[in-house]
Protein backbone atom coordinates (compact mmCIF):
# COMPACT_ATOMS: atom_id res chain seq x y z
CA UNK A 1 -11.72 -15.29 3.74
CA UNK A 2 -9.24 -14.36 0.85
CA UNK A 3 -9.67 -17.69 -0.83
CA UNK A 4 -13.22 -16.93 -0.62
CA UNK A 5 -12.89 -13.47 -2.37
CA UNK A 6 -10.27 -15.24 -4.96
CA UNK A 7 -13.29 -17.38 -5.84
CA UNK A 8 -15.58 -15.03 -6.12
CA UNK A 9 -13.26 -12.73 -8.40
CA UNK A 10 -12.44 -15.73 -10.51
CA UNK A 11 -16.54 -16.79 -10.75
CA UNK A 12 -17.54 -12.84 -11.67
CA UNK A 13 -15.53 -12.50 -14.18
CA UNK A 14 -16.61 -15.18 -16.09
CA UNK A 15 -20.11 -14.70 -15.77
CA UNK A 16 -19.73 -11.59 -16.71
CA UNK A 17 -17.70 -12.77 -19.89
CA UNK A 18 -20.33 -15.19 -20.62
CA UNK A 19 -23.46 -12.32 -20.19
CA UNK A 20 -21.63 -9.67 -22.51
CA UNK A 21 -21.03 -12.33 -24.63
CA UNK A 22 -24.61 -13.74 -25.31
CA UNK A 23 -26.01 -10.51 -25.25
CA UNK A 24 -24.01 -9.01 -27.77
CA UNK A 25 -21.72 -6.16 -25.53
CA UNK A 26 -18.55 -7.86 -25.56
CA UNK A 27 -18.51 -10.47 -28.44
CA UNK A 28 -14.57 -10.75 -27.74
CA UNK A 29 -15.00 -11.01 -24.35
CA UNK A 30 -13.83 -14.65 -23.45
CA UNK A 31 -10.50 -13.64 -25.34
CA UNK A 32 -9.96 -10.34 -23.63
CA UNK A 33 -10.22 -12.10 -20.33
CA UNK A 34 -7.86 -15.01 -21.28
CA UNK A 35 -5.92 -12.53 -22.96
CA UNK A 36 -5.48 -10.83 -19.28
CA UNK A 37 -4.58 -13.92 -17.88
CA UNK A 38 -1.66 -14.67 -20.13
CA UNK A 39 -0.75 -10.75 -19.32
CA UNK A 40 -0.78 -11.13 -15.57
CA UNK A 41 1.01 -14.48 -15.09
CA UNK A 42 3.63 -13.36 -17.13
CA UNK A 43 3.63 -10.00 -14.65
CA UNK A 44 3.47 -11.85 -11.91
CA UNK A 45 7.03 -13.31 -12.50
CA UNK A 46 8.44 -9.71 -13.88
CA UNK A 47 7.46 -8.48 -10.55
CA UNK A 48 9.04 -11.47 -8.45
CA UNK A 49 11.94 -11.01 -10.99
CA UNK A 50 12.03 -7.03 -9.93
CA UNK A 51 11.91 -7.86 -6.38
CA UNK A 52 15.12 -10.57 -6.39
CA UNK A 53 17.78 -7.33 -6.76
CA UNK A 54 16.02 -5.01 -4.29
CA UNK A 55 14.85 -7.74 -1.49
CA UNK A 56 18.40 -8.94 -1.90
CA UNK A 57 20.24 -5.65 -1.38
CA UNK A 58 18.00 -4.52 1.43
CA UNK A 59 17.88 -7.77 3.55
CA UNK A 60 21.32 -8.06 3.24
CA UNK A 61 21.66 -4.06 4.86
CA UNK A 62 19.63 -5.18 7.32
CA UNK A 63 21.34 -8.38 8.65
CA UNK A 64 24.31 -6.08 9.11
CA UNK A 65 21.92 -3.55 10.54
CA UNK A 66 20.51 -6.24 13.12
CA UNK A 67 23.71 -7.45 14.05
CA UNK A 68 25.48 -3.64 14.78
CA UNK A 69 22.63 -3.66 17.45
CA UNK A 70 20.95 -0.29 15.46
CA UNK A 71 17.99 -1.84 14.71
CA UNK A 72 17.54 -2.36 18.69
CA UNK A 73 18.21 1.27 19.13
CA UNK A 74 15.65 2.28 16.28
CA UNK A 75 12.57 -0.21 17.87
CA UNK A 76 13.45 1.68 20.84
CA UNK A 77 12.27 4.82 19.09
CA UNK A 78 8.08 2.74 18.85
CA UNK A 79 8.68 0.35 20.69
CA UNK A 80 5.89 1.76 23.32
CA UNK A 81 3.68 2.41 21.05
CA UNK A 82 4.24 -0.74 19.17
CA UNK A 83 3.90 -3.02 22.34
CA UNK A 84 0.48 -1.40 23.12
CA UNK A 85 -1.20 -1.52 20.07
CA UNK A 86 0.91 -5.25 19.12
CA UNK A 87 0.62 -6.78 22.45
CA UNK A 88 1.59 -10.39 21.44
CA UNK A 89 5.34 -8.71 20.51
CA UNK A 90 8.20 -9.17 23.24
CA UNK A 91 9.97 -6.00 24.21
CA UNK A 92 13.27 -6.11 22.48
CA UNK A 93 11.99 -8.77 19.95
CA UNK A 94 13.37 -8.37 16.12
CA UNK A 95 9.97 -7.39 14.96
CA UNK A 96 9.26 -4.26 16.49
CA UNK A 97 12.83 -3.37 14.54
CA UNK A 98 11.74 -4.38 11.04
CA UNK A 99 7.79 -2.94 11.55
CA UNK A 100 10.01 0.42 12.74
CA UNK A 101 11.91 0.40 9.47
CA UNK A 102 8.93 -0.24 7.03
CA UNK A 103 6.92 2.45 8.49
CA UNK A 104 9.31 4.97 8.33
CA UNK A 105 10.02 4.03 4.72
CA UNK A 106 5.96 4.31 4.16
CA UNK A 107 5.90 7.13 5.49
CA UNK A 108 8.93 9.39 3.13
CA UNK A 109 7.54 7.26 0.00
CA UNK A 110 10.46 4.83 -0.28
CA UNK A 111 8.73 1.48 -2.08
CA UNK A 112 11.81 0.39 -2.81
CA UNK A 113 12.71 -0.39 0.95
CA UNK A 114 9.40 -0.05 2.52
CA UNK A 115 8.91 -4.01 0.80
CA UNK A 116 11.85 -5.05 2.25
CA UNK A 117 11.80 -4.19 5.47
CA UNK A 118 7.49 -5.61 5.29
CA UNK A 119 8.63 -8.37 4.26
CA UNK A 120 11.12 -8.80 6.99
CA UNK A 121 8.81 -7.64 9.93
CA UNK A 122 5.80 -10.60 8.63
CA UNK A 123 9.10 -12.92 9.04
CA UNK A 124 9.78 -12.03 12.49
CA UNK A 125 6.65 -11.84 13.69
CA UNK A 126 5.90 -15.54 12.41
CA UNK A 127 8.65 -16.57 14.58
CA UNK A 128 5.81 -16.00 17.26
CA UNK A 129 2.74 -17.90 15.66
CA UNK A 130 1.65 -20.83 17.18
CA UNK A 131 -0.31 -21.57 14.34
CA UNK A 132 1.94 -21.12 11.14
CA UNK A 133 -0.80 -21.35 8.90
CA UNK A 134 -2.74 -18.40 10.43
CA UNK A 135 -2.03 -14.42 10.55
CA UNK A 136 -1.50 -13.13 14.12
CA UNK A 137 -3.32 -10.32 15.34
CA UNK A 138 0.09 -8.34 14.99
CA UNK A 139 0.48 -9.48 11.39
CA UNK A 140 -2.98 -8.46 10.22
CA UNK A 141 -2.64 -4.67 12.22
CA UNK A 142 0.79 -4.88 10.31
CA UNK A 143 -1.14 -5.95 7.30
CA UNK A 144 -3.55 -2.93 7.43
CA UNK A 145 -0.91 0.08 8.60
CA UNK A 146 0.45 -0.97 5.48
CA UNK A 147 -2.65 -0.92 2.85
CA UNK A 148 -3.53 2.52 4.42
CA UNK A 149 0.18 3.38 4.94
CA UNK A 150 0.33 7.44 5.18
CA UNK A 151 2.77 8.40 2.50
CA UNK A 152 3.93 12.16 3.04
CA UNK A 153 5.07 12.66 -0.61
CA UNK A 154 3.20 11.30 -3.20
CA UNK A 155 5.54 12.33 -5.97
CA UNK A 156 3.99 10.28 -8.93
CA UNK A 157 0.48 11.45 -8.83
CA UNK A 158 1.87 15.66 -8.95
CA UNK A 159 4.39 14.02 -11.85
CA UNK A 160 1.26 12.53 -13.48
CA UNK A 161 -0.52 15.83 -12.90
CA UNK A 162 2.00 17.59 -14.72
CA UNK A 163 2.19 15.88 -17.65
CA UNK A 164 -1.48 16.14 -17.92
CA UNK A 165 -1.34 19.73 -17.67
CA UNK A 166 -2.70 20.93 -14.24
CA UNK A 167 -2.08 24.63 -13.41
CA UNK A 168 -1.13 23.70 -10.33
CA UNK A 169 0.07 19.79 -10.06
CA UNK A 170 0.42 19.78 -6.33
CA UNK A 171 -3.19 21.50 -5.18
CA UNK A 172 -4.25 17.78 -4.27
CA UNK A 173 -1.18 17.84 -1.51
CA UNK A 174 -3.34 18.35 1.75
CA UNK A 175 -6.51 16.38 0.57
CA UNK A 176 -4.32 13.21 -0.44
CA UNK A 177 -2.65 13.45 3.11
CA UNK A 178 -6.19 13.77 4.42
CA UNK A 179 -7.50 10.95 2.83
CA UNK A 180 -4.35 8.76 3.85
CA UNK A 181 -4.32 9.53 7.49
CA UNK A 182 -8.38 9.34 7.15
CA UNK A 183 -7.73 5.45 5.83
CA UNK A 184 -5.05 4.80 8.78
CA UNK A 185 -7.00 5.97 11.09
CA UNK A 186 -10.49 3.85 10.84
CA UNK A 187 -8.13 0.53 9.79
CA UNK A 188 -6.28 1.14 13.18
CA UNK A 189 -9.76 1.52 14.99
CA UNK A 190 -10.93 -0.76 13.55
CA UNK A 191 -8.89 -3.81 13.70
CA UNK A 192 -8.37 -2.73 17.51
CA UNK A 193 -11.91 -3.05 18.39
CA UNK A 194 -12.00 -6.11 17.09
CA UNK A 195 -8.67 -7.24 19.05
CA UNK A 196 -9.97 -5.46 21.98
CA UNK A 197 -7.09 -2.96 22.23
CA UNK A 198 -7.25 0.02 24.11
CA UNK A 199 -6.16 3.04 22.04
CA UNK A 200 -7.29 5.56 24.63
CA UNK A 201 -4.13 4.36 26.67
CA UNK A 202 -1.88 8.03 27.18
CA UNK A 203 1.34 6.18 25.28
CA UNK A 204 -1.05 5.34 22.23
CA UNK A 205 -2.98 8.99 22.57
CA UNK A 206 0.93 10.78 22.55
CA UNK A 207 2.52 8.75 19.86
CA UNK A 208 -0.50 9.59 17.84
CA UNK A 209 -0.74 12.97 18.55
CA UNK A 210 2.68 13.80 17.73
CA UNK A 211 2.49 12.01 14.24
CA UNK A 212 -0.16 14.27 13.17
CA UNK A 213 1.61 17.36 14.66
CA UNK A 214 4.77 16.46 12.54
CA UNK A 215 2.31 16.04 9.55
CA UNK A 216 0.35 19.14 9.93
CA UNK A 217 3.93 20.98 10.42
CA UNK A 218 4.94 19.26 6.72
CA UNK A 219 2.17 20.10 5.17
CA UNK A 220 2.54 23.69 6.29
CA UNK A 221 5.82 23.66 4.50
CA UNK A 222 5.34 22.05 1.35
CA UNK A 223 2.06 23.19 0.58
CA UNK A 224 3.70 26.22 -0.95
CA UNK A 225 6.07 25.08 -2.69
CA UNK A 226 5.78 24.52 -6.84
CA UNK A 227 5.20 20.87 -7.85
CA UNK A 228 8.91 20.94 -9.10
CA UNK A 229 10.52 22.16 -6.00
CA UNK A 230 8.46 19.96 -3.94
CA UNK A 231 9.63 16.66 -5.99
CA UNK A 232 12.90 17.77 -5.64
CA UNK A 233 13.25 18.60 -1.94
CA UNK A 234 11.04 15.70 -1.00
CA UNK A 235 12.83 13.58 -3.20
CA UNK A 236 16.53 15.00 -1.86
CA UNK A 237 15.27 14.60 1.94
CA UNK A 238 13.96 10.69 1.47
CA UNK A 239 17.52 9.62 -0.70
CA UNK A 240 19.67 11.33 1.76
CA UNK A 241 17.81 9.58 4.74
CA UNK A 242 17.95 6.44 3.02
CA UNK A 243 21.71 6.48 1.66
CA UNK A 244 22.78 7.51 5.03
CA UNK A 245 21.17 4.53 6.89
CA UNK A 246 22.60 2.92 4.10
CA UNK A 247 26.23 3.91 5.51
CA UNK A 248 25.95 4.62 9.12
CA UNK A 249 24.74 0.78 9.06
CA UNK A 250 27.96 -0.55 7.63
CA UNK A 251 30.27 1.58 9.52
CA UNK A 252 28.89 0.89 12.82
CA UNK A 253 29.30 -2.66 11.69
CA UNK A 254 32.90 -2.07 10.58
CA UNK A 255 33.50 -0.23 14.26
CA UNK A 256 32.18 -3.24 15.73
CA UNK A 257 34.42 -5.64 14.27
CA UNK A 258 31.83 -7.20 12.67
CA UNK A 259 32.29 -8.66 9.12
CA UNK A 260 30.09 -6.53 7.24
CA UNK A 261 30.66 -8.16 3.89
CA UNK A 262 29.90 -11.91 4.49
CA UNK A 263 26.42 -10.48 6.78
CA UNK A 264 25.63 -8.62 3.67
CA UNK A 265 25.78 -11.43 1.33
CA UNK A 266 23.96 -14.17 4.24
CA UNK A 267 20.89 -11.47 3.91
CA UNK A 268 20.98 -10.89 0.15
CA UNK A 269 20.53 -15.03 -0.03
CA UNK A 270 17.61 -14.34 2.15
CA UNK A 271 16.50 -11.69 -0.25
CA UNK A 272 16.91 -14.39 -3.38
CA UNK A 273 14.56 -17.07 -1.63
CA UNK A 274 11.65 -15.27 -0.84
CA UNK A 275 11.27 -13.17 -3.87
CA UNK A 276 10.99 -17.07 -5.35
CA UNK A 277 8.77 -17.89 -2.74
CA UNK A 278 6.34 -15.18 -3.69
CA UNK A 279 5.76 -16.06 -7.40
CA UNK A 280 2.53 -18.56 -7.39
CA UNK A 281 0.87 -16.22 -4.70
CA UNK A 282 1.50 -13.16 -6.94
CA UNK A 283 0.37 -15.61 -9.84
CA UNK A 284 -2.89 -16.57 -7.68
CA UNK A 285 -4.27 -12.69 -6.91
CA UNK A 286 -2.91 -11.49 -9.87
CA UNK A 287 -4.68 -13.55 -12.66
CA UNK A 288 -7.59 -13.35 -10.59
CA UNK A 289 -7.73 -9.55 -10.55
CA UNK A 290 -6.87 -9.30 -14.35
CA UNK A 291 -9.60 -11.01 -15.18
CA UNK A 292 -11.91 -8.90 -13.07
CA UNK A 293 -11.05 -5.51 -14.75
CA UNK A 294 -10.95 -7.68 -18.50
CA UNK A 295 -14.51 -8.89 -17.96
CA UNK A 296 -15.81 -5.19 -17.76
CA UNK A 297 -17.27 -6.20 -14.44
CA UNK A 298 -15.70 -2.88 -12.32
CA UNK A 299 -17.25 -1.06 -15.32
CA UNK A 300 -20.79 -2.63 -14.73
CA UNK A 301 -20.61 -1.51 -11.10
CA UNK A 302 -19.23 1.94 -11.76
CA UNK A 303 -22.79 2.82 -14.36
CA UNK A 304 -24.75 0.63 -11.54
CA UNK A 305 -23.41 3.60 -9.15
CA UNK A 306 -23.56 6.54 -11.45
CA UNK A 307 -27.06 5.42 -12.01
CA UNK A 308 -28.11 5.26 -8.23
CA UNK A 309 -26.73 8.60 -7.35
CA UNK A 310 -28.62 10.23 -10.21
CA UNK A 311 -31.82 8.54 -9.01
CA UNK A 312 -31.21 9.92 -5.59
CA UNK A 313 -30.58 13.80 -6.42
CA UNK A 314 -26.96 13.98 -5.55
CA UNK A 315 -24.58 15.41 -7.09
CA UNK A 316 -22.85 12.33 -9.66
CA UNK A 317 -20.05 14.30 -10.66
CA UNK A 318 -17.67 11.96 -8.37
CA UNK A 319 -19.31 9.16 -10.35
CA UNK A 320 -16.24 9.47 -13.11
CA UNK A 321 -13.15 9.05 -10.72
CA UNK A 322 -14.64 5.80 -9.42
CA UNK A 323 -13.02 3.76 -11.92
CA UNK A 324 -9.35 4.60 -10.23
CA UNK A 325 -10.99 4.12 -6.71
CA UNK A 326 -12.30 0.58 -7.17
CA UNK A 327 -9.36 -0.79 -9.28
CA UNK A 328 -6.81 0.84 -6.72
CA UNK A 329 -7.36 -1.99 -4.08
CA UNK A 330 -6.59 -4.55 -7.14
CA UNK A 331 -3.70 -2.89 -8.96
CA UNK A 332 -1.76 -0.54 -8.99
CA UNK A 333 -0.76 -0.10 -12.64
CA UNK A 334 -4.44 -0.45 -13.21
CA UNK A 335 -5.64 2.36 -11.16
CA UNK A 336 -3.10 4.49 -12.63
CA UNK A 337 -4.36 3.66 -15.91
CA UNK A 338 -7.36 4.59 -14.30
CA UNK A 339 -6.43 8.03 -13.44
CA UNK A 340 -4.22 9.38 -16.31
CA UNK A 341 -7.55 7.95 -18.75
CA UNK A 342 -10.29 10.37 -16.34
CA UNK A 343 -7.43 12.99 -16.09
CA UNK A 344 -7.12 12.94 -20.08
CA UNK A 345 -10.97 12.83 -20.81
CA UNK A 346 -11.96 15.43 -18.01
CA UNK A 347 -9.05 17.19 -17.73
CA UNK A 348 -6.35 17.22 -15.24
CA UNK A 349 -7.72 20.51 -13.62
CA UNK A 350 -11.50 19.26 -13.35
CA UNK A 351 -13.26 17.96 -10.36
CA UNK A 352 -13.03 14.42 -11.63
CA UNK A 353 -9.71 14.85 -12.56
CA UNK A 354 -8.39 15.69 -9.04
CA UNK A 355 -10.66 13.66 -7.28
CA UNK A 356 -8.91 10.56 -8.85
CA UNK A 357 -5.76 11.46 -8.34
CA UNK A 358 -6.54 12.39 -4.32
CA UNK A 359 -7.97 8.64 -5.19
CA UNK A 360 -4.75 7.38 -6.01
CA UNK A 361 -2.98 8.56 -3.48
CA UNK A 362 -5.57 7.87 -0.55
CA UNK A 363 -4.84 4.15 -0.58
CA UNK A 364 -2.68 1.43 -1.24
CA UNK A 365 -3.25 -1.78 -3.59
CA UNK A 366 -4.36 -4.20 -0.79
CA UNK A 367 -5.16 -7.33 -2.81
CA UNK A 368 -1.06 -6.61 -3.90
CA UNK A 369 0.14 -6.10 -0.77
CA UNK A 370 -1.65 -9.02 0.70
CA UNK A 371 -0.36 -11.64 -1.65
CA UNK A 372 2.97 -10.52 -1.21
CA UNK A 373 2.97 -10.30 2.48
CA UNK A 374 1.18 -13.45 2.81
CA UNK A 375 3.66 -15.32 0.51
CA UNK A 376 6.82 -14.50 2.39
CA UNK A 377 5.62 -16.56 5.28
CA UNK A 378 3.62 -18.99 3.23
CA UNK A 379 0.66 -17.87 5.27
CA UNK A 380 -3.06 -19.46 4.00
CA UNK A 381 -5.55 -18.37 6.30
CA UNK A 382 -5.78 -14.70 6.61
CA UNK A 383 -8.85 -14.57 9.33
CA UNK A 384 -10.41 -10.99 8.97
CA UNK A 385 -7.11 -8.99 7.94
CA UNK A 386 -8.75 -8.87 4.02
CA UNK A 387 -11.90 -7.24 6.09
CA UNK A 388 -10.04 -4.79 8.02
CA UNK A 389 -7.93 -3.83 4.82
CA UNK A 390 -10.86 -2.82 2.99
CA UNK A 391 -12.75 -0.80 5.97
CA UNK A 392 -9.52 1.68 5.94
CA UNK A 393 -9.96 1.78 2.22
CA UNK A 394 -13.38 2.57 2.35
CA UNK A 395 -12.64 5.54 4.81
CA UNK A 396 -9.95 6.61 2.32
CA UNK A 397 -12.38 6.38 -0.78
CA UNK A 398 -15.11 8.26 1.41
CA UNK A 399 -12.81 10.73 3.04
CA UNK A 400 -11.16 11.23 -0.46
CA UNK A 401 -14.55 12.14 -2.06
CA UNK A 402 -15.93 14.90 0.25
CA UNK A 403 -12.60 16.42 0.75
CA UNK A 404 -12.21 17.09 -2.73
CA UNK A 405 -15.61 18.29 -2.76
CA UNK A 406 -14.81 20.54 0.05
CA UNK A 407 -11.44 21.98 -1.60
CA UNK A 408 -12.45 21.71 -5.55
CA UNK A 409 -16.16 22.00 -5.48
């Protein structure tokens, strides 16, 4: 199915190049789209570049990590819920370890290791394909927890918010975390009805339920705080957590008698490989996607909307935030763009302003996380993961939209 949707980006674009062109709209059209080719190969190695230092130094943490036997002890923390809603996974196997890690790092924000530690789960769970050259049903759940990851502290968008000049940066808290968990939620459901897993099962119904009560008791706390003090004590909380994984992992190594230096550097090779592997896969969606928002295409659709929902009667003041929604699947920088430009036009304090950045933070950029994911393992066939990906986003858009109605009006 991706290669399908590749296509079909790649074939769009150009027609639509080709119909500005003739008709006068876009007489530069064929060289803004080339133009966003060049752009996105060339950021599709900057990004593989980026990756080598930070896949290196985390890989290598966690081959000391794996061998000190705490990555065991942390699987042990999911591993029932894991093995009920991943059935295919051995208890005890390496996977449920690495999935444990990247969801925790979704979860406080942390990019930087959440990648990583992806990256590292798709790896051991390919150790259990039979068919390399397909996803497993565990990779594509994996592949849709993470595309509708719930992020507790989306930092950048109150930053953003600030420096557009919102009264109050962080009144989008509770409807981004709504959104998010709104997005989880229907990819979970639905990429289990479609694997036939039971998520009415008592393990699946607790783990769930006390997720959401640890959410609903962060939210309580942060909501009041100012947009500064909330960066810095979310900020402060996810570092510490992080640099003290970072050493507990090499102690316990050290206690062991392990030899923590030469594991570090065997998994920091690891690191170096596949952030190679991943560059003509990040070339592939990339230029593909850069010529979708060059053409003026996502433009096209947004007026198509805009104009519906007028016809219709309904309130069209949404209409303007839809920009960030539809390029947020595609890219990240690009829905950004998308948000700061409506927040600047609008204003960061009107409905369209807020409503793009709950937009922003509602989702992840699936077509992103999908070529990198699907490069580490050198995976082709994707089945209906791409599918599932964009139901949760859906949900997030739709959830996004009447919650900020609800809260802003």
């Amino acid at each position: 199915m991706l290669h399908k949707i590749w296509l079909c980006f790649i074939v769009s674009a150009f027609l639509t190049a080709i119909i500005q062109f003739f008709t006068g709209t876009g007489p530069e059209s064929f060289q803004h789209v080339m133009q966003a080719v060049t752009e996105m190969v060339k950021l599709s190695v900057e990004i593989a570049i980026g990756l080598i230092g930070v896949l290196a130094f985390w890989l290598g943490i966690f081959k000391v990590a794996e061998h000190s036997g705490l990555i065991d002890k942390l699987a042990s923390l999911l591993s029932p819920f894991l093995r009920r809603i991943m059935p295919e996974i051995p208890r005890h196997h390496p996977a449920l370890g690495s999935i444990t890690m990247n969801m925790s790092a979704n979860v406080l924000g942390l990019d930087n290791a959440a990648t990583p530690f992806g990256i590292k789960a798709m790896q051991d769970m390919q150790s259990l394909s039979a068919n390399p050259d397909r996803l497993t049903n565990a990779q594509i759940l994996f592949l849709v927890l993470n595309t509708s990851s719930v992020t507790l502290f989306p930092i950048a968008v109150f930053l953003y918010r600030a420096e557009q000049g919102a009264a109050q940066p962080t009144d989008v808290f509770i409807p981004i975390l709504i959104a998010t968990s709104a997005s989880t939620l229907a990819g979970l459901v639905v990429t289990c009805m479609l694997q036939r897993i039971n998520l009415l099962n008592r393990v699946v119904l607790l783990f769930l339920g006390v997720f959401f009560s640890l959410m609903a008791s962060v939210i309580l706390y942060f909501t009041h705080l100012a947009a500064a003090d909330l960066a810095n004590q979310s900020a402060t909380v996810a570092n510490f957590l992080l640099l003290s994984f970072i050493v507990i992992v090499l102690l316990v190594g050290w206690k062991k008698g392990l030899d923590t230096y030469d594991l570090f550097i065997e998994g920091a090779k690891k690191g170096f490989e596949t952030a190679v592997t991943l560059i003509p896969y990040l070339i592939a969606m990339l230029f593909a996607v850069g010529m979708l928002r060059a053409s003026g295409l996502l433009g096209m659709v947004t007026n198509a909307i805009g104009a519906a929902v007028e016809l219709t009667g309904f309130d069209s003041r949404f209409v303007d935030a839809l920009p960030t929604a539809l390029m947020k699947p595609l890219s990240g920088s690009g829905a950004r763009a998308m948000m700061i430009e409506t927040m600047s036009h609008h204003g960061a304090d009107s409905f369209a302003g807020r409503l793009a950045a709950v937009l922003q933070g509602s989702t992840e950029t699936t077509f992103y996380v999908l070529a990198v994911y699907l490069g580490a393992v050198g995976i082709k066939h994707s089945r209906y993961a791409v599918g599932c990906c964009l139901a949760a986003d859906a949900a997030g858009i739709l959830t996004a939209i009447v919650v900020s109605y609800w809260f802003f009006g």
